[in-house]
Protein backbone atom coordinates (compact mmCIF):
# COMPACT_ATOMS: atom_id res chain seq x y z
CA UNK A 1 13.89 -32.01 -2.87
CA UNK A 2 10.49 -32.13 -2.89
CA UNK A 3 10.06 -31.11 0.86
CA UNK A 4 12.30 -27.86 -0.61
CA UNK A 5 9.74 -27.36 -3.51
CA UNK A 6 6.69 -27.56 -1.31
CA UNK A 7 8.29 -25.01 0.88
CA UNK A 8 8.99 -22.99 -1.93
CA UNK A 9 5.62 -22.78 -3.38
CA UNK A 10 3.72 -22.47 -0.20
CA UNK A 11 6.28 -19.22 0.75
CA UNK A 12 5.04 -17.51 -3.09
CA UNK A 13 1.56 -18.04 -2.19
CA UNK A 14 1.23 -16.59 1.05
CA UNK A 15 3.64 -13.85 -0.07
CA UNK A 16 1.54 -12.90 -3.25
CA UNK A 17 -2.00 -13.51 -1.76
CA UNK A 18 -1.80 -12.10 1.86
CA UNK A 19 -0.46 -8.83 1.67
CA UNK A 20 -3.77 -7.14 2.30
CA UNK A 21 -3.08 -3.17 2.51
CA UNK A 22 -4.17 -1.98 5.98
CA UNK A 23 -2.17 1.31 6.21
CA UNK A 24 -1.48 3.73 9.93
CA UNK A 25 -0.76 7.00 9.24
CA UNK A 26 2.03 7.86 12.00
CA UNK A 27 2.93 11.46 13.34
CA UNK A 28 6.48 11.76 12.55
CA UNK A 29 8.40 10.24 9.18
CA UNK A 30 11.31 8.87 11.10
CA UNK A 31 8.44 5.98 12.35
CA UNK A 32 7.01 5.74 8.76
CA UNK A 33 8.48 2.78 6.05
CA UNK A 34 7.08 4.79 3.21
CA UNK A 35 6.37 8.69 3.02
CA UNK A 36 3.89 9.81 1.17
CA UNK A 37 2.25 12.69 -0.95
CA UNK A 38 -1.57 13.17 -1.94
CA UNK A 39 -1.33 14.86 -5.75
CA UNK A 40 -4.00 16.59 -7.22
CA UNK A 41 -4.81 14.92 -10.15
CA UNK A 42 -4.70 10.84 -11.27
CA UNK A 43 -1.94 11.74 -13.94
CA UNK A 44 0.29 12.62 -11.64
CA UNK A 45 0.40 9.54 -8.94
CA UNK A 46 2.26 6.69 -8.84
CA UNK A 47 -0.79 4.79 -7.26
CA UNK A 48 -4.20 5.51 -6.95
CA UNK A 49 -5.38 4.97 -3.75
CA UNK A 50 -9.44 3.73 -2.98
CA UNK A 51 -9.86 4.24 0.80
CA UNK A 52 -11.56 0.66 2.09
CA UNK A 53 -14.23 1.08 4.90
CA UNK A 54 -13.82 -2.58 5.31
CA UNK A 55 -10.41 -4.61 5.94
CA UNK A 56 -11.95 -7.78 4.08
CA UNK A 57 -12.18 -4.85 1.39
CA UNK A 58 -8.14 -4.21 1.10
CA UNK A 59 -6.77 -7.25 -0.56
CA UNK A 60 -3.59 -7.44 -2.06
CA UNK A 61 -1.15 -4.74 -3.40
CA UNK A 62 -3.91 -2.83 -5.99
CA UNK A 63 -4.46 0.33 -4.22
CA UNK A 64 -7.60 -0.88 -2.07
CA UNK A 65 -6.33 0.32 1.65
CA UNK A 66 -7.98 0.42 4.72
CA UNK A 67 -6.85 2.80 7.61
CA UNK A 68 -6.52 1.12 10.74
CA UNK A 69 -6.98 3.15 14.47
CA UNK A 70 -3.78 1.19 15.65
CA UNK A 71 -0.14 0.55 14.80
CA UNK A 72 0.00 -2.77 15.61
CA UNK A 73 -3.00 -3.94 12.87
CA UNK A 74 -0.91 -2.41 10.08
CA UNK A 75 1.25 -3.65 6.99
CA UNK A 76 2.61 -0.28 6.41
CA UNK A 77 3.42 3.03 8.47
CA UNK A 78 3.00 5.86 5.95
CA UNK A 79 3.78 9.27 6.63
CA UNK A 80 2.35 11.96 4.60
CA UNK A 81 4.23 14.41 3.63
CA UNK A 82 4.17 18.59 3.13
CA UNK A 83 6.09 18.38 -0.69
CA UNK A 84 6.25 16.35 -3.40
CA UNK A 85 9.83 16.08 -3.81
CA UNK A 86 9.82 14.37 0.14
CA UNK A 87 7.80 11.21 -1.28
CA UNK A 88 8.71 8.09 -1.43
CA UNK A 89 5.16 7.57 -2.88
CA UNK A 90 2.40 9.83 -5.13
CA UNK A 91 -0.99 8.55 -4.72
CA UNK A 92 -4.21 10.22 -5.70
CA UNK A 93 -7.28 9.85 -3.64
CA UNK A 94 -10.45 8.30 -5.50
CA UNK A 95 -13.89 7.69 -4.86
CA UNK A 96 -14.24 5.16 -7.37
CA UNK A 97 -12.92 1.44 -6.01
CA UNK A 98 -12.63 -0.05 -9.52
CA UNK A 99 -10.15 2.99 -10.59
CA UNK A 100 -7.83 2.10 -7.76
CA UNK A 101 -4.85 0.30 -8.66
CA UNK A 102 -1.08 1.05 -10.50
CA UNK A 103 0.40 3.48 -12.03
CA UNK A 104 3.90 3.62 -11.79
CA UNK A 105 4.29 -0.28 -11.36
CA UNK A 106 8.25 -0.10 -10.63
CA UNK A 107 7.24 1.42 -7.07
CA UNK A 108 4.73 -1.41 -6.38
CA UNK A 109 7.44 -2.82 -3.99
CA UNK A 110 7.59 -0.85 -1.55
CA UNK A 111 3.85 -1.94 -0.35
CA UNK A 112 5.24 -5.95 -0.24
């Protein structure tokens, strides 16, 4: 029971603590997990998005994400897309890392 318990805890950890958000942006949406549309202004995304220079930089699921060159170093395929309605996603671009973060947290699984 115990052995259970330790396994149990040790899975929530890791699951809640290393999902860092290093993103590829693929060519087509049929390769993406989650499509996505850039919105004009803050108000109107689900997630507002800081772009990390650094990976060490995009840790866990609060909007810090750090474009990676290749596939195969990425949590998530995105796709963006040409309209709104197409999105599985609405984040707004900011310059600002401590604005990042949720804002539409009902959507904040599809980035586990």
């Amino acid at each position: 029971m115990k052995l259970c318990l330790s396994i149990f805890y040790i899975f929530v950890l890791t699951k809640t603590t290393a999902s860092a958000q290093t993103i590829f942006t693929v060519n087509y949406s049929s390769q993406a997990e989650i499509k996505v549309f850039a919105v004009n202004h803050e108000s109107q995304a689900d997630l507002v998005v800081y772009k990390a220079k650094y990976k060490s930089e995009a840790k866990g699921n609060e909007g810090l994400w750090h474009f990676v060159e290749y596939q195969s170093q990425a949590d998530k395929k995105i796709y963006f897309v040409k309209y709104k309605s197409q999105a599985d996603l609405l984040i707004y671009l900011t310059t600002s890392k401590n604005e990042a973060g949720w804002r539409t947290r009902r959507k904040q699984h599809l980035l586990y």
